[in-house]
N, C-alpha and C. Protein backbone atom coordinates (compact mmCIF):
# COMPACT_ATOMS: atom_id res chain seq x y z
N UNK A 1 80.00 -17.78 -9.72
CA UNK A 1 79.19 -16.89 -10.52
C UNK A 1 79.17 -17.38 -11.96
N UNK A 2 77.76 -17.41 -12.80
CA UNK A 2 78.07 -17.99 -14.09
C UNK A 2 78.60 -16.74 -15.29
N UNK A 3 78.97 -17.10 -16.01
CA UNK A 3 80.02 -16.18 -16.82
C UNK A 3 78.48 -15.01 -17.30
N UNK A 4 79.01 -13.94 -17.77
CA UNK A 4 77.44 -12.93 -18.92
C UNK A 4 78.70 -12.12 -19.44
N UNK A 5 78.29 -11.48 -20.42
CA UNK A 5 79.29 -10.62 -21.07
C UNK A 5 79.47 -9.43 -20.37
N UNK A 6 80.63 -9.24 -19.88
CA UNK A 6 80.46 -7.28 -19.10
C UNK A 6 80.31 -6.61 -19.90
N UNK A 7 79.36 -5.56 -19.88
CA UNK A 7 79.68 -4.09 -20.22
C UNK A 7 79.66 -2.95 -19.02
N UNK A 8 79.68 -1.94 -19.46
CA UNK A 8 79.75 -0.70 -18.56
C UNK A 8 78.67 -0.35 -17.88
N UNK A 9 77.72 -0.95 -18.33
CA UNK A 9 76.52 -0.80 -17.48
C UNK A 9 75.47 -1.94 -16.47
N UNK A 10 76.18 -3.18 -17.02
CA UNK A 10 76.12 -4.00 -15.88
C UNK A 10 76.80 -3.87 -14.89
N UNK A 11 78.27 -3.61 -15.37
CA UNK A 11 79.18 -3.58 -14.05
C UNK A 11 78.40 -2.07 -13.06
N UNK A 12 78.27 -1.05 -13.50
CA UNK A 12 77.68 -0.61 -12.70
C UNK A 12 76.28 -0.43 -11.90
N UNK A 13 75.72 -1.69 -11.88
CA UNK A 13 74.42 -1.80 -11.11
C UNK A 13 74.81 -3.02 -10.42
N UNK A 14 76.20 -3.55 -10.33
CA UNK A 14 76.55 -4.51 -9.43
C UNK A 14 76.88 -4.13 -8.02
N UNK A 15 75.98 -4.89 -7.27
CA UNK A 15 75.72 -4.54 -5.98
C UNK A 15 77.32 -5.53 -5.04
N UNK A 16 77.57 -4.87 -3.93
CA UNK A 16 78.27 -5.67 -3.26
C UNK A 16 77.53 -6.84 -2.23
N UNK A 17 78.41 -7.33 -2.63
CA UNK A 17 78.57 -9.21 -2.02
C UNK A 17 77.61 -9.24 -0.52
N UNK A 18 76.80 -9.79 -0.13
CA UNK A 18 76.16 -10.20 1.30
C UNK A 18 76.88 -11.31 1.90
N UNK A 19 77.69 -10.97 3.25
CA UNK A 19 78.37 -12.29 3.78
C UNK A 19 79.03 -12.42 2.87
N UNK A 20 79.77 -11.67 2.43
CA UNK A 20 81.50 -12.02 2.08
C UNK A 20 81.88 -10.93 1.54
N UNK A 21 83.52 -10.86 1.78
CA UNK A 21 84.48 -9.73 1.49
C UNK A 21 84.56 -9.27 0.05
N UNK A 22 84.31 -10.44 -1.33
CA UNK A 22 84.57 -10.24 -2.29
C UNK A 22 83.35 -11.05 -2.98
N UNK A 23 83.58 -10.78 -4.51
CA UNK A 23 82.92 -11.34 -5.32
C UNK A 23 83.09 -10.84 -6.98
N UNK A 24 83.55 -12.38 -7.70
CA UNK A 24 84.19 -12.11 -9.25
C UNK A 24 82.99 -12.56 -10.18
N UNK A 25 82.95 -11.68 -10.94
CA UNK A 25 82.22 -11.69 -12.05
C UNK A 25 82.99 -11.74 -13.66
N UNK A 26 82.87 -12.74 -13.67
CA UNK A 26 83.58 -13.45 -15.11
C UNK A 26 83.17 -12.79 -16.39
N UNK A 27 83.58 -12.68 -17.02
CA UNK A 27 83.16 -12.31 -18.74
C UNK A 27 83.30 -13.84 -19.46
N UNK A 28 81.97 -13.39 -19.88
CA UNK A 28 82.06 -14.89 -20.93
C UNK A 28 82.57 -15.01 -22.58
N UNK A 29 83.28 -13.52 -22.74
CA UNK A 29 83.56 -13.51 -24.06
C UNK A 29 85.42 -13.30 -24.12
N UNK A 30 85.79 -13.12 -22.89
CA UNK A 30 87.29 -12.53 -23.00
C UNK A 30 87.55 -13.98 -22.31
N UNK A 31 88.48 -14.70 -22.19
CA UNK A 31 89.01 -15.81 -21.50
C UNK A 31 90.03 -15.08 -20.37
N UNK A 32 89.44 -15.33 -19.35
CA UNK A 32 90.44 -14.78 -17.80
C UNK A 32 89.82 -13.66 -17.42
N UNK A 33 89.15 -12.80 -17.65
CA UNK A 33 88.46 -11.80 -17.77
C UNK A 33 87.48 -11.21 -16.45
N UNK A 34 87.71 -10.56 -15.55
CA UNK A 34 86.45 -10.54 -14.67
C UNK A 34 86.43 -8.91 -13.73
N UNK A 35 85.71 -8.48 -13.56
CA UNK A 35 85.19 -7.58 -12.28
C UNK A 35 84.96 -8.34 -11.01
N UNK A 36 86.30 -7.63 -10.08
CA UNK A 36 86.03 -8.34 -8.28
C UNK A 36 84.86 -7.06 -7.69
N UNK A 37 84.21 -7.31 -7.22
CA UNK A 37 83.20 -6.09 -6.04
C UNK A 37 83.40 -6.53 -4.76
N UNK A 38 83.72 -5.78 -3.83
CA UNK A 38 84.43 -6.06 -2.59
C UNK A 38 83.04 -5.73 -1.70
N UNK A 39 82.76 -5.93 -0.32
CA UNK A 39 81.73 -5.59 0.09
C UNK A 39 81.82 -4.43 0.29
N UNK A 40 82.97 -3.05 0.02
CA UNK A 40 82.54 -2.10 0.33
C UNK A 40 82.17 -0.98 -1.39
N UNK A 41 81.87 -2.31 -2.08
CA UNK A 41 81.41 -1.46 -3.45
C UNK A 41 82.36 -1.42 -4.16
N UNK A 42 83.67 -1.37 -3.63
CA UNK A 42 84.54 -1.14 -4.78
C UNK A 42 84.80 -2.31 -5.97
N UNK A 43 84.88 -1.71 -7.44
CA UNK A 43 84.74 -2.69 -8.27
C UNK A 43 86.41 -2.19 -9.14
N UNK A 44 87.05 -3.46 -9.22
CA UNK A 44 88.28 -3.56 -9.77
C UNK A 44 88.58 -4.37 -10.66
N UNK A 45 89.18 -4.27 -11.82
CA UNK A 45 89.13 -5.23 -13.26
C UNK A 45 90.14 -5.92 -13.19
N UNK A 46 90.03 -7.56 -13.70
CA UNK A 46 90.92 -8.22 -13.41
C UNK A 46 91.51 -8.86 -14.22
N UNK A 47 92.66 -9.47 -14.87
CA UNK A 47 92.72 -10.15 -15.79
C UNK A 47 93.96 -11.57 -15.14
N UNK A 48 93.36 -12.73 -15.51
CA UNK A 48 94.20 -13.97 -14.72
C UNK A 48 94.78 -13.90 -16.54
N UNK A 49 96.03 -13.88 -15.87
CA UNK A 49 96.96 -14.50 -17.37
C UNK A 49 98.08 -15.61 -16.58
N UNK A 50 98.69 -16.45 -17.64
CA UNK A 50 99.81 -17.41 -17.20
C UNK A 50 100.90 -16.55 -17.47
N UNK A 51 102.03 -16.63 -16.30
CA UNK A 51 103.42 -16.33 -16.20
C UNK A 51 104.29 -17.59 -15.90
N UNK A 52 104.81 -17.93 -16.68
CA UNK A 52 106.06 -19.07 -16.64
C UNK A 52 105.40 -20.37 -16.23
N UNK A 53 104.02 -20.34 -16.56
CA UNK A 53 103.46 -21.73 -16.40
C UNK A 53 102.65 -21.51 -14.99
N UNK A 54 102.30 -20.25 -14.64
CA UNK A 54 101.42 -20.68 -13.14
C UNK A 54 100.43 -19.38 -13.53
N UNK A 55 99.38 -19.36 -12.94
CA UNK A 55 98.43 -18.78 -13.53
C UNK A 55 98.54 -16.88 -12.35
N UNK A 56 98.41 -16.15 -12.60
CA UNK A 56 98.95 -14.88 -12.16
C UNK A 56 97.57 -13.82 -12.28
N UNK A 57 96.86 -13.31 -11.48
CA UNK A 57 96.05 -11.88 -11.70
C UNK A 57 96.36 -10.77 -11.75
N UNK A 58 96.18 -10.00 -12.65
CA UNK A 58 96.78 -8.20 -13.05
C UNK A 58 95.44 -8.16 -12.33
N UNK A 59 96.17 -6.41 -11.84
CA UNK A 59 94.61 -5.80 -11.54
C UNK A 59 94.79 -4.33 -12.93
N UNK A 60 93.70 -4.11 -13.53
CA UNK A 60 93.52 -2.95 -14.55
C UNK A 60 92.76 -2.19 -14.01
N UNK A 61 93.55 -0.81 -14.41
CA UNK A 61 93.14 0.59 -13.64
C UNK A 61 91.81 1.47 -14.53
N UNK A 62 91.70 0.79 -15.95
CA UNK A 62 90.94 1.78 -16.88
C UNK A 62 89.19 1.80 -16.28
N UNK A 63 88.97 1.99 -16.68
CA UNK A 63 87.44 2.15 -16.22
C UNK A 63 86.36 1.71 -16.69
N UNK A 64 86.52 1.49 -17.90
CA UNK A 64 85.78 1.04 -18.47
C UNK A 64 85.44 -0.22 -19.07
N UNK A 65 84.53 -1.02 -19.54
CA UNK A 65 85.19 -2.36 -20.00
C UNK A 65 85.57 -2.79 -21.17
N UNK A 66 85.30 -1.77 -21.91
CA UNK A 66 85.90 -1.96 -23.59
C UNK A 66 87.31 -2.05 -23.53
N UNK A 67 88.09 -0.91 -22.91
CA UNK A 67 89.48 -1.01 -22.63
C UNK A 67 89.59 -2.08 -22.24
N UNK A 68 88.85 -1.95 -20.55
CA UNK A 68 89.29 -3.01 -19.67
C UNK A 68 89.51 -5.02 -20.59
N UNK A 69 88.62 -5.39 -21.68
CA UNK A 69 88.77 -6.39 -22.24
C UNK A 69 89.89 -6.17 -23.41
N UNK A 70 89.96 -4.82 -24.15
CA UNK A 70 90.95 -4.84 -24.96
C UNK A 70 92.57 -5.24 -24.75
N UNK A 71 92.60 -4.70 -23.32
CA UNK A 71 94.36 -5.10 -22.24
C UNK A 71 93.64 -6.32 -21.85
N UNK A 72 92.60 -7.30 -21.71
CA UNK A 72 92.52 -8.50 -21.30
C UNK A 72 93.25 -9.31 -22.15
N UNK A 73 92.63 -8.86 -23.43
CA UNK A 73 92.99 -9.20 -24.80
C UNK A 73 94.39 -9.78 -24.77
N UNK A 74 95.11 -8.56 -25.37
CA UNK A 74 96.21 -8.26 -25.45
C UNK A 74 97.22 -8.96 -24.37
N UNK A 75 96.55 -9.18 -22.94
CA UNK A 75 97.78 -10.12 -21.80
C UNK A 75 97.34 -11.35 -22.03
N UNK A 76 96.40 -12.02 -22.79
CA UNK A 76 96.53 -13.71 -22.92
C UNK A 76 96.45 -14.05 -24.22
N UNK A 77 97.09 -12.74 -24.79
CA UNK A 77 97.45 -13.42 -26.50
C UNK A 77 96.26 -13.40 -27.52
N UNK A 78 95.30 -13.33 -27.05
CA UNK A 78 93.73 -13.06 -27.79
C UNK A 78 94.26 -11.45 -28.72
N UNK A 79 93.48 -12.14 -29.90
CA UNK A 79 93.27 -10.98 -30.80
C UNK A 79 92.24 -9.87 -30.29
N UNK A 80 92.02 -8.92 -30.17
CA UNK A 80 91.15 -7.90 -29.18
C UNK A 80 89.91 -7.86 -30.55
């Protein structure tokens, strides 16, 4: 998927995946940053950060994506 900036209202007109279980949608402004949509709609915020040198995914519970990039922020050292 090519990176676009999330907001709250793209993520919600994102449709689930055809022929496949999942699908990540990157932010092109947070580094690690993305929304998974599963084929049954559900959309879950993600943030890949490094732990002890290997690369690790949080899943974030907030809802929104202002938060959701502000804790992106904040787990890979980025100034928010």
């Amino acid at each position: 998927m090519p990176c676009k900036r999330l907001t709250n209202t793209k993520v919600k007109v994102l449709k689930p995946p055809s022929g496949k279980s999942q699908e990540f949608h990157w932010d092109s402004e947070t580094r690690g940053f993305c929304v998974r949509v599963t084929a049954s709609g559900s959309k879950t915020w993600i943030v890949q950060a490094r732990v002890h040198g290997k690369s690790k995914p949080f899943t974030n519970r907030a809802i929104r994506a202002d938060s959701s990039r502000r804790s992106a922020a904040q787990s890979s050292g980025e100034a928010p």
